[in-house]
N, C-alpha and C. Protein backbone atom coordinates (compact mmCIF):
# COMPACT_ATOMS: atom_id res chain seq x y z
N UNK A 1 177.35 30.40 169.49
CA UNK A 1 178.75 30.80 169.38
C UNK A 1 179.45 29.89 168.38
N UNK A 2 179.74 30.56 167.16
CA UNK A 2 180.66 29.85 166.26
C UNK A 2 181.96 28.94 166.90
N UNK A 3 182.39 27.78 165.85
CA UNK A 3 183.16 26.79 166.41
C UNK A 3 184.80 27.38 165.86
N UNK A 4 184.43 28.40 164.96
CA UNK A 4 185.60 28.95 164.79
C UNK A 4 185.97 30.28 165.12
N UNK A 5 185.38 30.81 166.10
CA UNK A 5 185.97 31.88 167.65
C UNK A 5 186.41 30.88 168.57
N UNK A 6 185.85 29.61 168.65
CA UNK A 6 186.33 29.30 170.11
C UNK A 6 187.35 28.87 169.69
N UNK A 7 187.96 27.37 168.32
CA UNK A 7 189.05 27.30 167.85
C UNK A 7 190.07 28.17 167.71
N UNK A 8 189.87 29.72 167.19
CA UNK A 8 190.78 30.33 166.91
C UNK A 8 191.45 31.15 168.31
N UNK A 9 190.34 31.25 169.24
CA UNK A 9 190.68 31.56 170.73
C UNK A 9 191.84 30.43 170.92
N UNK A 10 191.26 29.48 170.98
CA UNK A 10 192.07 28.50 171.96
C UNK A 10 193.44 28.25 171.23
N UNK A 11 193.85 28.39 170.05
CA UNK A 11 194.71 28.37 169.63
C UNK A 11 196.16 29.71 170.10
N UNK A 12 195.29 30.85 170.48
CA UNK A 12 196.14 31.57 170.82
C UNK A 12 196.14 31.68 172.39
N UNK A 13 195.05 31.51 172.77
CA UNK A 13 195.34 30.94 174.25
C UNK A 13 196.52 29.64 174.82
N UNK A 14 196.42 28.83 174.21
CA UNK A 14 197.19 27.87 174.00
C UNK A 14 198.94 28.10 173.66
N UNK A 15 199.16 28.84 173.10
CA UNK A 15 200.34 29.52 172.13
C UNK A 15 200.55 30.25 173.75
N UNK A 16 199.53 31.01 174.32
CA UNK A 16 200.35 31.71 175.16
C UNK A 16 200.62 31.46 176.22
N UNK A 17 199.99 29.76 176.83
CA UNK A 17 199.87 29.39 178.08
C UNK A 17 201.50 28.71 178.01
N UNK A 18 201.91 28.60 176.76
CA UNK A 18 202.96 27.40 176.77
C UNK A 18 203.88 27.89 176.52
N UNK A 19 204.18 29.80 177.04
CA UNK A 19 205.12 30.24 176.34
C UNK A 19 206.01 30.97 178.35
N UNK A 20 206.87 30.29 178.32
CA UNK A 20 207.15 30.21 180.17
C UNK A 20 207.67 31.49 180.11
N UNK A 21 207.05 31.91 181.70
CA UNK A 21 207.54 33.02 182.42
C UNK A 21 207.35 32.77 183.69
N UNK A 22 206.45 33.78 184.89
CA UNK A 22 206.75 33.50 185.75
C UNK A 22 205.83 32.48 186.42
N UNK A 23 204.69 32.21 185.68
CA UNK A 23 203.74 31.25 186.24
C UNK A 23 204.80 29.89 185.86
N UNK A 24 205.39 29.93 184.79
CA UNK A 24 206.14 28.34 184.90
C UNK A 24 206.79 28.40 185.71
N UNK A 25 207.93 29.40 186.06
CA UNK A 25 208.92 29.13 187.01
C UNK A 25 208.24 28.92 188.42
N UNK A 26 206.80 29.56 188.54
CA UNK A 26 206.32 29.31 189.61
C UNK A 26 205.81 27.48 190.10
N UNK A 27 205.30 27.01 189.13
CA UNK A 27 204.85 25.96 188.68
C UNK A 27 205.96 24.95 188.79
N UNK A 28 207.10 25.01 188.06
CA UNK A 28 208.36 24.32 188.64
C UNK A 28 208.91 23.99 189.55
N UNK A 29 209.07 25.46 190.23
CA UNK A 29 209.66 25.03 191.29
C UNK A 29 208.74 24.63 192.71
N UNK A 30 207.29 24.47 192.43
CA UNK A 30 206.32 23.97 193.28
C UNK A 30 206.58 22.49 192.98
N UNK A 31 206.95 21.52 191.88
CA UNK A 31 207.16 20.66 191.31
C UNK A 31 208.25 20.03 191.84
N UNK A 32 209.16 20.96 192.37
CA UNK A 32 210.56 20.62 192.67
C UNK A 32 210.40 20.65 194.26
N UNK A 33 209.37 21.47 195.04
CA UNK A 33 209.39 21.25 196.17
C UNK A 33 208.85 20.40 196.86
N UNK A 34 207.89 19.52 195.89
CA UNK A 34 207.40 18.68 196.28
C UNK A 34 205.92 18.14 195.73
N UNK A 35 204.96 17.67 196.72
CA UNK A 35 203.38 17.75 196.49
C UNK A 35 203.03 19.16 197.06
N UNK A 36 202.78 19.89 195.98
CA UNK A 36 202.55 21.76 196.02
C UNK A 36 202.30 21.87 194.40
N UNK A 37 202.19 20.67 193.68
CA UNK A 37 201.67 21.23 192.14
C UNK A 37 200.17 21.54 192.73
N UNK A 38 199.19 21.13 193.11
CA UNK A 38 198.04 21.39 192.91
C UNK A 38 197.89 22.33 193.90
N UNK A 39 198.31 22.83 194.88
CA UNK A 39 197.67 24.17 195.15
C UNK A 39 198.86 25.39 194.40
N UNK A 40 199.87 25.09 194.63
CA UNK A 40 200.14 25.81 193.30
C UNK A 40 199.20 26.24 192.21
N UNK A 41 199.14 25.33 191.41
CA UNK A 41 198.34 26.17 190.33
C UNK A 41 196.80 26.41 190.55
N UNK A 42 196.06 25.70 191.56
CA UNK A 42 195.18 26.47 192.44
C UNK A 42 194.85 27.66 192.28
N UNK A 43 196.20 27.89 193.28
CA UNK A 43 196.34 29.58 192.58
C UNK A 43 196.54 30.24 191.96
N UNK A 44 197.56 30.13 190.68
CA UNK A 44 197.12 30.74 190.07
C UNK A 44 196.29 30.53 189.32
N UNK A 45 195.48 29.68 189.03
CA UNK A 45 193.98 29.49 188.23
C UNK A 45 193.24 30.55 188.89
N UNK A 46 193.17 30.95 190.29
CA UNK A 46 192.57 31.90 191.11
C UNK A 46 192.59 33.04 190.17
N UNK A 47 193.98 33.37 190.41
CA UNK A 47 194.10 35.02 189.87
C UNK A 47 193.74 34.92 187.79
N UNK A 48 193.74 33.86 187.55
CA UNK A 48 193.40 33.87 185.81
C UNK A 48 191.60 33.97 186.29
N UNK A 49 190.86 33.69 187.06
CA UNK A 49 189.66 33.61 187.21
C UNK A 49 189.08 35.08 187.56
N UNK A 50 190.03 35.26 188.56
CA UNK A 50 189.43 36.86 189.00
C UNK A 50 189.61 37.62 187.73
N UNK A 51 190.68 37.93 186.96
CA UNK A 51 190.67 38.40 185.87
C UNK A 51 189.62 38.07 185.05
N UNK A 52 189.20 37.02 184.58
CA UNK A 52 187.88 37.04 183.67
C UNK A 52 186.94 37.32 184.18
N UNK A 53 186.48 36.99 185.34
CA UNK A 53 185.59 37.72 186.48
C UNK A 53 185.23 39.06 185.61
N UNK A 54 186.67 39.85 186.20
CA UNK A 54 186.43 41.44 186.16
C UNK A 54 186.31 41.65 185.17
N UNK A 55 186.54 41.26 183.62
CA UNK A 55 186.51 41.74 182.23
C UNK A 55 185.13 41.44 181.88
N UNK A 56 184.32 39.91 182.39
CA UNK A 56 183.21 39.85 181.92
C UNK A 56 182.13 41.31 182.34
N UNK A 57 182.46 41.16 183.66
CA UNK A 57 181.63 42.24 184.05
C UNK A 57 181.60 43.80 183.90
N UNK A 58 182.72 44.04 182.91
CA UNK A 58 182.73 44.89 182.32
C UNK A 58 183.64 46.15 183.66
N UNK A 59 184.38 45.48 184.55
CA UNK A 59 184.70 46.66 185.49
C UNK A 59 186.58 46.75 184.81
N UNK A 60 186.79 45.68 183.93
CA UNK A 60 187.77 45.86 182.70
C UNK A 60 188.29 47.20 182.71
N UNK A 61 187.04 47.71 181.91
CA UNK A 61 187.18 48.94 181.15
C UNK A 61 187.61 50.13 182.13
N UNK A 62 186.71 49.95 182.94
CA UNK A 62 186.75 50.98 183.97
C UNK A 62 188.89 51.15 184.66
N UNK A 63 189.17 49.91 184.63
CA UNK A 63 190.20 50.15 185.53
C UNK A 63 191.56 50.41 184.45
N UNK A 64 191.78 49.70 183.19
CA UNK A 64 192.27 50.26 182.37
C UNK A 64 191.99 51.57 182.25
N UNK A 65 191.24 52.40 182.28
CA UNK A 65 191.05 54.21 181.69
C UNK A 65 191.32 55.09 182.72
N UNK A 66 192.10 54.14 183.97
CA UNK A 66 192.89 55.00 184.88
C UNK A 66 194.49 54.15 185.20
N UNK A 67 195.11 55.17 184.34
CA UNK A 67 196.49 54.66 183.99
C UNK A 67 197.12 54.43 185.97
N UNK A 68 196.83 55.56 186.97
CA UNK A 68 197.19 55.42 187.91
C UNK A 68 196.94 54.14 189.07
N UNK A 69 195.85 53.40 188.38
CA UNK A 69 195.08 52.22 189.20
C UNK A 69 195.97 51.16 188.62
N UNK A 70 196.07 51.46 187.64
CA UNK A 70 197.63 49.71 186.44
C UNK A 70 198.69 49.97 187.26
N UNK A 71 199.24 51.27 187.04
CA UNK A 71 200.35 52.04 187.70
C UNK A 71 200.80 50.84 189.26
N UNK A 72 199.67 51.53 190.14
CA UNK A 72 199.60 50.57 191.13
C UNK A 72 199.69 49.46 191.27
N UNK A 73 199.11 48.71 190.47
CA UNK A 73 198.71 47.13 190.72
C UNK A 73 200.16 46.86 189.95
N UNK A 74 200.72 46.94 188.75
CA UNK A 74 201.75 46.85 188.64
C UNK A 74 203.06 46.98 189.64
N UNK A 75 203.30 47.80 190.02
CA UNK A 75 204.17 48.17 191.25
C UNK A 75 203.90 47.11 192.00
N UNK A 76 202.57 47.22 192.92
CA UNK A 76 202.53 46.20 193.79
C UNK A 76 202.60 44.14 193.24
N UNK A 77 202.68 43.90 192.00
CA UNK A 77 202.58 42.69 191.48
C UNK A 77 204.24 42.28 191.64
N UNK A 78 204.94 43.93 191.10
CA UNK A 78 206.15 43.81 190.44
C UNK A 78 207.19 43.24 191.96
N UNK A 79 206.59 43.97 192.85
CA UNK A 79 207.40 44.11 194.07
C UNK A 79 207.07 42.86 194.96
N UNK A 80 206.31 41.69 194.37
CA UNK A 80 205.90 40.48 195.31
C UNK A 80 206.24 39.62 194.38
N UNK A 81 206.46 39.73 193.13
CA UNK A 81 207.70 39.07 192.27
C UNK A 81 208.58 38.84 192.23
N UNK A 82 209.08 40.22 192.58
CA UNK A 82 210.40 40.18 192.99
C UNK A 82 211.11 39.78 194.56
N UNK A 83 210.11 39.82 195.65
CA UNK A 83 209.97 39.54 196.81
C UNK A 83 210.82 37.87 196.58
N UNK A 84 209.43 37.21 195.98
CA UNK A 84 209.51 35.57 195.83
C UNK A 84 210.57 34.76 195.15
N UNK A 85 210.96 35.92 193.91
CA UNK A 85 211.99 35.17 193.51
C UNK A 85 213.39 34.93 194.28
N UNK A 86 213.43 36.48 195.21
CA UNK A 86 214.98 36.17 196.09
C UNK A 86 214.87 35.69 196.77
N UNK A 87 213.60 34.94 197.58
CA UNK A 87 213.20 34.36 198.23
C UNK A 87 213.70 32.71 198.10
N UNK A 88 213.32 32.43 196.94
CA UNK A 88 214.03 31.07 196.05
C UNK A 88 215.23 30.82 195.82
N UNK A 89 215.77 32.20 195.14
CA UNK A 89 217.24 32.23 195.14
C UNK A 89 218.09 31.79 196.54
N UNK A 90 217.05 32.19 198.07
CA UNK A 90 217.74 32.25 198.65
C UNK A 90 217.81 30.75 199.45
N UNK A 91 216.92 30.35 199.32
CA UNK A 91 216.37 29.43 199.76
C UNK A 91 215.62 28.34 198.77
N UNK A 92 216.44 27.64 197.96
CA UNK A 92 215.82 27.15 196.33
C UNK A 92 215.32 25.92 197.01
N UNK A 93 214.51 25.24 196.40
CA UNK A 93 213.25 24.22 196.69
C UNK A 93 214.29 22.75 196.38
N UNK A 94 214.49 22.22 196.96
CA UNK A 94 214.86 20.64 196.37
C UNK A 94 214.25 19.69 196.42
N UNK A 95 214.29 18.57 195.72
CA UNK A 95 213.63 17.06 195.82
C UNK A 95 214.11 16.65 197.06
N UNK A 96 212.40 16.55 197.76
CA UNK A 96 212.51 15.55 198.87
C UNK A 96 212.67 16.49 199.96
N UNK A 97 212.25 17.68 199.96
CA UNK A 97 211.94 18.97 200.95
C UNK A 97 210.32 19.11 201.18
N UNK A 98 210.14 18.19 202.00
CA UNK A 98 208.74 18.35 202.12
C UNK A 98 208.03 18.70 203.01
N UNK A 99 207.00 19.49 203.04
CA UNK A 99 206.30 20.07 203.79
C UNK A 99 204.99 19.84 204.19
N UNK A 100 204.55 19.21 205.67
CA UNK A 100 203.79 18.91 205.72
C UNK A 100 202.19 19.03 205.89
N UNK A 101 202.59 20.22 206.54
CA UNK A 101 201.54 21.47 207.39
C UNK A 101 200.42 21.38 205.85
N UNK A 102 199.51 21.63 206.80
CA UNK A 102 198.20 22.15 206.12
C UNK A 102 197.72 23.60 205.34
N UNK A 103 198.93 23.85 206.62
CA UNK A 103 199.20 25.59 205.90
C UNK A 103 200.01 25.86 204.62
N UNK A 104 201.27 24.88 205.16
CA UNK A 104 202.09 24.79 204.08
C UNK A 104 201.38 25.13 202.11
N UNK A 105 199.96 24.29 202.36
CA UNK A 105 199.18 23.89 201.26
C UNK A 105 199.01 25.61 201.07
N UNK A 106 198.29 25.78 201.70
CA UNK A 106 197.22 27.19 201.75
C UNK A 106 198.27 28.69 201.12
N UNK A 107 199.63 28.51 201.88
CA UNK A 107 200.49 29.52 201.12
C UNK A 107 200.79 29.41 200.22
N UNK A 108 201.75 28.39 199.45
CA UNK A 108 201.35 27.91 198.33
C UNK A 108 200.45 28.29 197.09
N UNK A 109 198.99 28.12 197.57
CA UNK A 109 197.92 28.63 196.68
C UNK A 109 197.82 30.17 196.63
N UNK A 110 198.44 30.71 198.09
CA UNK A 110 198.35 32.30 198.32
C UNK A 110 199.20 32.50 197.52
N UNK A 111 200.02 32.44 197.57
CA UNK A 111 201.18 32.56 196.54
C UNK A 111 201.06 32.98 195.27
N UNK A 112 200.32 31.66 194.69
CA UNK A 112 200.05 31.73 193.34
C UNK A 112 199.14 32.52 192.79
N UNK A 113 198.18 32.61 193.83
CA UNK A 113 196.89 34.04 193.49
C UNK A 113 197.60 35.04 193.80
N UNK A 114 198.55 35.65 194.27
CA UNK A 114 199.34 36.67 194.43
C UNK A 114 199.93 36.91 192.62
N UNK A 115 200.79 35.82 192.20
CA UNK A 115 201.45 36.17 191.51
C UNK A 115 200.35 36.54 190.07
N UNK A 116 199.37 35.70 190.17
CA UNK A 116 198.68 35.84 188.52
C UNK A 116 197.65 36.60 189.18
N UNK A 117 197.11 37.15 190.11
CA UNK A 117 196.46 38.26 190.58
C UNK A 117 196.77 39.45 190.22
N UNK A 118 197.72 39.51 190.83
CA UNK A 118 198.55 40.98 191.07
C UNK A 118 199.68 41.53 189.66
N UNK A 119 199.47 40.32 188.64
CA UNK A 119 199.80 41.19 187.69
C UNK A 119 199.37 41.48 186.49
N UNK A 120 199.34 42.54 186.18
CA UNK A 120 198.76 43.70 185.76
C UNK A 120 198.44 43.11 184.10
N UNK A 121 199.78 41.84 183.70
CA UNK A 121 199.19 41.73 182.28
C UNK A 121 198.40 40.69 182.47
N UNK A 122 198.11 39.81 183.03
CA UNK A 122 197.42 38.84 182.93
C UNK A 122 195.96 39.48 182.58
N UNK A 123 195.79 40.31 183.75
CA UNK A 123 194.26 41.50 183.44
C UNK A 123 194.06 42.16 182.06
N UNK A 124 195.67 42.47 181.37
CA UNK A 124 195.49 43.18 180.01
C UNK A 124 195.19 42.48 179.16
N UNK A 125 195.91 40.96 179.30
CA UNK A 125 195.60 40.29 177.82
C UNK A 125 194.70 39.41 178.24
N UNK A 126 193.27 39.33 179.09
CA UNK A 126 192.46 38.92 178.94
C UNK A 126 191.28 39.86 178.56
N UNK A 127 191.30 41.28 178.97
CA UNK A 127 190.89 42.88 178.19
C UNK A 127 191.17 42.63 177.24
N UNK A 128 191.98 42.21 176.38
CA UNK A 128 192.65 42.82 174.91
C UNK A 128 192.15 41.32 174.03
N UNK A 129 192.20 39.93 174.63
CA UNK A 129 192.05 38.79 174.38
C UNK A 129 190.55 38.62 174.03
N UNK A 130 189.71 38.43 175.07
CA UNK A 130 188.67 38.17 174.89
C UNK A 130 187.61 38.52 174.29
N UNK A 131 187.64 40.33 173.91
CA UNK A 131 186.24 40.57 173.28
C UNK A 131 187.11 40.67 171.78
N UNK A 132 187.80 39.92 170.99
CA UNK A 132 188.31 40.00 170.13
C UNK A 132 187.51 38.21 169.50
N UNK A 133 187.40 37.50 170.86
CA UNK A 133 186.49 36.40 170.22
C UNK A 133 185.32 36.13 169.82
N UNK A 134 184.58 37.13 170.21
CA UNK A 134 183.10 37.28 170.27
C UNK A 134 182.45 37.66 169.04
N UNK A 135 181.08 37.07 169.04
CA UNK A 135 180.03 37.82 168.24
C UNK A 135 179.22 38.89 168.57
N UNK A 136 179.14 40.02 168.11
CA UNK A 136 177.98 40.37 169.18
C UNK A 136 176.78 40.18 168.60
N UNK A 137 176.32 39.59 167.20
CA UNK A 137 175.35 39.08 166.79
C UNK A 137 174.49 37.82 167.23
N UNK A 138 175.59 37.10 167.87
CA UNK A 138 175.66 35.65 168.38
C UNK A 138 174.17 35.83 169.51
N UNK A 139 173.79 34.03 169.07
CA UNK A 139 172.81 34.47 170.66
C UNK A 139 173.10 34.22 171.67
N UNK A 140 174.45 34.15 172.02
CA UNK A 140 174.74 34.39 173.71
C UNK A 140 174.90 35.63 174.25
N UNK A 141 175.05 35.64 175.17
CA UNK A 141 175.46 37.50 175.14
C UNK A 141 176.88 37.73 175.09
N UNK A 142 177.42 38.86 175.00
CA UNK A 142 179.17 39.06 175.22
C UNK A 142 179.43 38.63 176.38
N UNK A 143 178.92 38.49 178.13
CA UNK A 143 179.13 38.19 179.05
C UNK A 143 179.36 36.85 178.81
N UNK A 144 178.18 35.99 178.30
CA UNK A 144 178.60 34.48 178.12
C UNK A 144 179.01 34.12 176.94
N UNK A 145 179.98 34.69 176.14
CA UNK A 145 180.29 34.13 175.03
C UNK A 145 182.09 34.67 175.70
N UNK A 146 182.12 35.59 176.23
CA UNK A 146 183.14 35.42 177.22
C UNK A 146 184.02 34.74 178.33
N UNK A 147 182.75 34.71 179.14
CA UNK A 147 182.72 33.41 180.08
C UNK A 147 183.40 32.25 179.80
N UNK A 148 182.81 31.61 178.98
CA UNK A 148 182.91 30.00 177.70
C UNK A 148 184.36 30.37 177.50
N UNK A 149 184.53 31.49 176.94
CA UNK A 149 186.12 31.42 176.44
C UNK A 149 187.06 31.97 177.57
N UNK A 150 186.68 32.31 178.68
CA UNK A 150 187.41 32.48 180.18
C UNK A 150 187.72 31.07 180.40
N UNK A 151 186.54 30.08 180.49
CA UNK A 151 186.21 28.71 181.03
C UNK A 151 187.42 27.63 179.89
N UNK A 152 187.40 28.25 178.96
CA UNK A 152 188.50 26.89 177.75
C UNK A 152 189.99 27.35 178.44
N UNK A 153 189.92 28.96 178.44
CA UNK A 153 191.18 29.09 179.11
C UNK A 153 191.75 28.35 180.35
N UNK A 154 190.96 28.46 181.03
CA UNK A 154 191.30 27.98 182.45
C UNK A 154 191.67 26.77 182.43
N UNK A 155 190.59 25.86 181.72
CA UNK A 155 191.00 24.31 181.84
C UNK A 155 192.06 23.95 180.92
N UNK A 156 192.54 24.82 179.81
CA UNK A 156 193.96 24.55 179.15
C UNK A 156 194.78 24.81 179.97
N UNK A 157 195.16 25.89 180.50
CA UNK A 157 196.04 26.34 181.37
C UNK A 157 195.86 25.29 182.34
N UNK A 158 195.45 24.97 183.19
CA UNK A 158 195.52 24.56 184.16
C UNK A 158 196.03 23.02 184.10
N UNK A 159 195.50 22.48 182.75
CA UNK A 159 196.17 21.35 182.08
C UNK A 159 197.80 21.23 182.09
N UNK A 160 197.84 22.15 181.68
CA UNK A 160 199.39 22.24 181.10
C UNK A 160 200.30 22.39 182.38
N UNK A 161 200.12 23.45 183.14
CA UNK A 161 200.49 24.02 184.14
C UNK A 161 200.67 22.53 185.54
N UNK A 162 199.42 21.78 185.50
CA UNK A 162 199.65 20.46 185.81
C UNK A 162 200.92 19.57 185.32
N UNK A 163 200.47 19.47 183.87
CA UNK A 163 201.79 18.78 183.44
C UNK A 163 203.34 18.91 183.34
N UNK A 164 203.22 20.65 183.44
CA UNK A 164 204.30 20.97 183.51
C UNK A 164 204.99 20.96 184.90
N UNK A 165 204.40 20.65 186.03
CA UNK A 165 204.90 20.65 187.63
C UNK A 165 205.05 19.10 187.75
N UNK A 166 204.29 18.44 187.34
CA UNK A 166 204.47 16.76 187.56
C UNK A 166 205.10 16.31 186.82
N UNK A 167 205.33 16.99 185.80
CA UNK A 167 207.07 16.53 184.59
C UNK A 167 208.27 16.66 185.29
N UNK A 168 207.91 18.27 185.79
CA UNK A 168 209.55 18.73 186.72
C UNK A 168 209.75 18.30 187.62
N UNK A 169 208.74 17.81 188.84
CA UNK A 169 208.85 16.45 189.90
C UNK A 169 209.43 14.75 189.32
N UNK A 170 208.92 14.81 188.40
CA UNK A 170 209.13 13.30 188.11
C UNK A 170 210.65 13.91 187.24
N UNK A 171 211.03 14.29 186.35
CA UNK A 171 212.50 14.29 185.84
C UNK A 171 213.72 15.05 186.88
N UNK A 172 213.79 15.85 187.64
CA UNK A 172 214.19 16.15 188.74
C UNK A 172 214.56 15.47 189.71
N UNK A 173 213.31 14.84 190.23
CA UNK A 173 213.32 14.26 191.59
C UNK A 173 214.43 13.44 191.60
N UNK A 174 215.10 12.95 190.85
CA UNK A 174 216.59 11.85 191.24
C UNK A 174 217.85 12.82 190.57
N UNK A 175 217.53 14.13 190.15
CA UNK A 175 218.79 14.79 189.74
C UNK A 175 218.63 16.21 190.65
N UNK A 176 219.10 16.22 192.20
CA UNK A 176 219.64 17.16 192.77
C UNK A 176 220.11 18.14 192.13
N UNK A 177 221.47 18.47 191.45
CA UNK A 177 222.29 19.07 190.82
C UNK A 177 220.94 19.81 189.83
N UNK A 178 220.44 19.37 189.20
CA UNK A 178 219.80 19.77 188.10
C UNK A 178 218.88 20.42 188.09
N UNK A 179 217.82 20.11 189.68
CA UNK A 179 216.77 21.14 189.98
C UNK A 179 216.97 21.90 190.93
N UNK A 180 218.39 22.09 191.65
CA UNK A 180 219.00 23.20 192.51
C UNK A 180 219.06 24.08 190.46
N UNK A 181 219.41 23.97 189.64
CA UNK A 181 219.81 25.05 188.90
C UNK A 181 218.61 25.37 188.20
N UNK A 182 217.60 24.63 188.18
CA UNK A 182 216.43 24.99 187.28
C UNK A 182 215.75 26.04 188.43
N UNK A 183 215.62 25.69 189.90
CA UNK A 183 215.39 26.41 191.08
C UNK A 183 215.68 28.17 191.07
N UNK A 184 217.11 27.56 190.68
CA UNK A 184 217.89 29.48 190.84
C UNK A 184 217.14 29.81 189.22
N UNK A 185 217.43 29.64 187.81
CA UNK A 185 216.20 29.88 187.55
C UNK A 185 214.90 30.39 187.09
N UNK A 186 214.19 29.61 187.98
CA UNK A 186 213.02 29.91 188.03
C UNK A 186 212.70 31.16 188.69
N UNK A 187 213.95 31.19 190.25
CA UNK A 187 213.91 32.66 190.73
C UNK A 187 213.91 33.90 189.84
N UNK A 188 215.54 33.61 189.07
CA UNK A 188 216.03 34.07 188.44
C UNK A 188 214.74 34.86 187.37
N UNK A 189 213.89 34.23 186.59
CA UNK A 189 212.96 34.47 185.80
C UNK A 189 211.88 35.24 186.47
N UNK A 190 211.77 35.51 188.03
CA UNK A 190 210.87 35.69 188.70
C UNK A 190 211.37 37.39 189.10
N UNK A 191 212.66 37.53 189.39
CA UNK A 191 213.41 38.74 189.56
C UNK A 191 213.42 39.84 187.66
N UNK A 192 213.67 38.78 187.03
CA UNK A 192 213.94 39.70 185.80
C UNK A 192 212.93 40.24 185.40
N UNK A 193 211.49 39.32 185.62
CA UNK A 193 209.91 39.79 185.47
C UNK A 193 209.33 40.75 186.01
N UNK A 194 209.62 40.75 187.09
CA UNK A 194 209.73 42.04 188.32
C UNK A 194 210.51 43.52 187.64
N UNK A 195 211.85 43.04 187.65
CA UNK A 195 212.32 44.48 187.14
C UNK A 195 211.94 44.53 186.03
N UNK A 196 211.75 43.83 184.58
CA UNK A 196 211.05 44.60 183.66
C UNK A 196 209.74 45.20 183.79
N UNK A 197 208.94 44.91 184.80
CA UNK A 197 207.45 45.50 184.99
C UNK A 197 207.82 47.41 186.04
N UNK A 198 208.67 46.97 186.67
CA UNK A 198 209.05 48.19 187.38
C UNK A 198 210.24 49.37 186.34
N UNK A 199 210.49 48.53 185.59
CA UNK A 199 211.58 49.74 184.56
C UNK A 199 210.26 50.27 184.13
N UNK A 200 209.43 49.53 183.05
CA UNK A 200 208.23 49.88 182.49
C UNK A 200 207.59 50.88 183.00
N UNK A 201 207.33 50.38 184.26
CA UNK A 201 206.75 51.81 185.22
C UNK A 201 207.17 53.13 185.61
N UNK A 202 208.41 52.82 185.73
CA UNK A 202 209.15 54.00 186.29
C UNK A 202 210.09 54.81 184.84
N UNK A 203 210.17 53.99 183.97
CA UNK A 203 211.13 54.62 182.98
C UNK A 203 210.83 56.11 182.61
């Protein structure tokens, strides 16, 4: 596998991990609620995994070429988006709200495999992303020349997504005022994501 597919991958992988929506706001305000960055992004590393999962194995194709199966998963992503964000709104996360439970951890991670699971683009632009890096001359196969570039994704993302929850804990944590508004938000970003996936659908 050439060093300039995986460079030019990771460059736009990169470009798109660092471009916030609802995985940051998710990521934030796990940051703001406390120690919940790492199963936070746990999860959603989950749902970025199942997605390459399903594209390597080619069941991708299959579920894209039934507009009514996106249809669905959309709806249902859009409507647990939007669930979570008024959820925040209603109830926003502050420094020094901590939770101790074991479970506490485990929803958290559910959470986050909910949100990058269940929506519908994360699945598209790793379909649309990945066999755009490949050789098929190469001697790996498309499955593992895929894989490799599933695998750079994950550990960038998951990099960042780290840094970006233990930034917003550590600059936050002594300004109340400041992560009650980054809180609303993050909701806020979590509701508008929602209804643009459901206008989309329904328009």
């Amino acid at each position: 596998m050439e060093m300039s597919f995986i460079a030019s991958f990771w460059l736009v992988s990169f470009l798109l991990i660092i471009t916030p929506g609802a995985d940051w706001a998710y990521t934030i305000s796990a940051g703001i609620n406390g120690r919940r960055v790492i199963p936070a992004v746990a999860g959603l590393m989950s749902g970025h995994l199942l997605a390459t999962l399903i594209v390597v194995a080619g069941i991708g194709v299959l579920i894209a070429n039934h507009p009514q199966a996106l249809s669905t998963l959309t709806l249902l992503g859009a409507g647990y988006l939007m669930w979570l964000g008024i959820a925040i709104l209603r109830h926003p996360p502050t420094p020094g709200a901590q939770q101790h439970s074991a479970g506490s951890w485990n929803r958290w991670a559910l959470k986050g495999l909910c949100i990058s699971g269940l929506n519908p683009k994360v699945f598209l632009l790793f379909l649309a992303l990945l066999p755009q890096f490949t050789d098929p001359q190469g001697s790996w196969s498309l499955a593992q020349q895929m894989s490799a570039l599933g695998g750079i994704h994950l550990v960038t993302c998951t990099l960042v997504y780290l840094i970006v929850g233990y930034c917003s804990r550590a600059i936050l944590k002594t300004r109340p005022h400041v992560a009650y508004l980054i809180s609303m938000l993050s909701g806020s970003i979590m509701i508008l994501t929602a209804s643009i996936l459901i206008y989309g659908e329904l328009a």
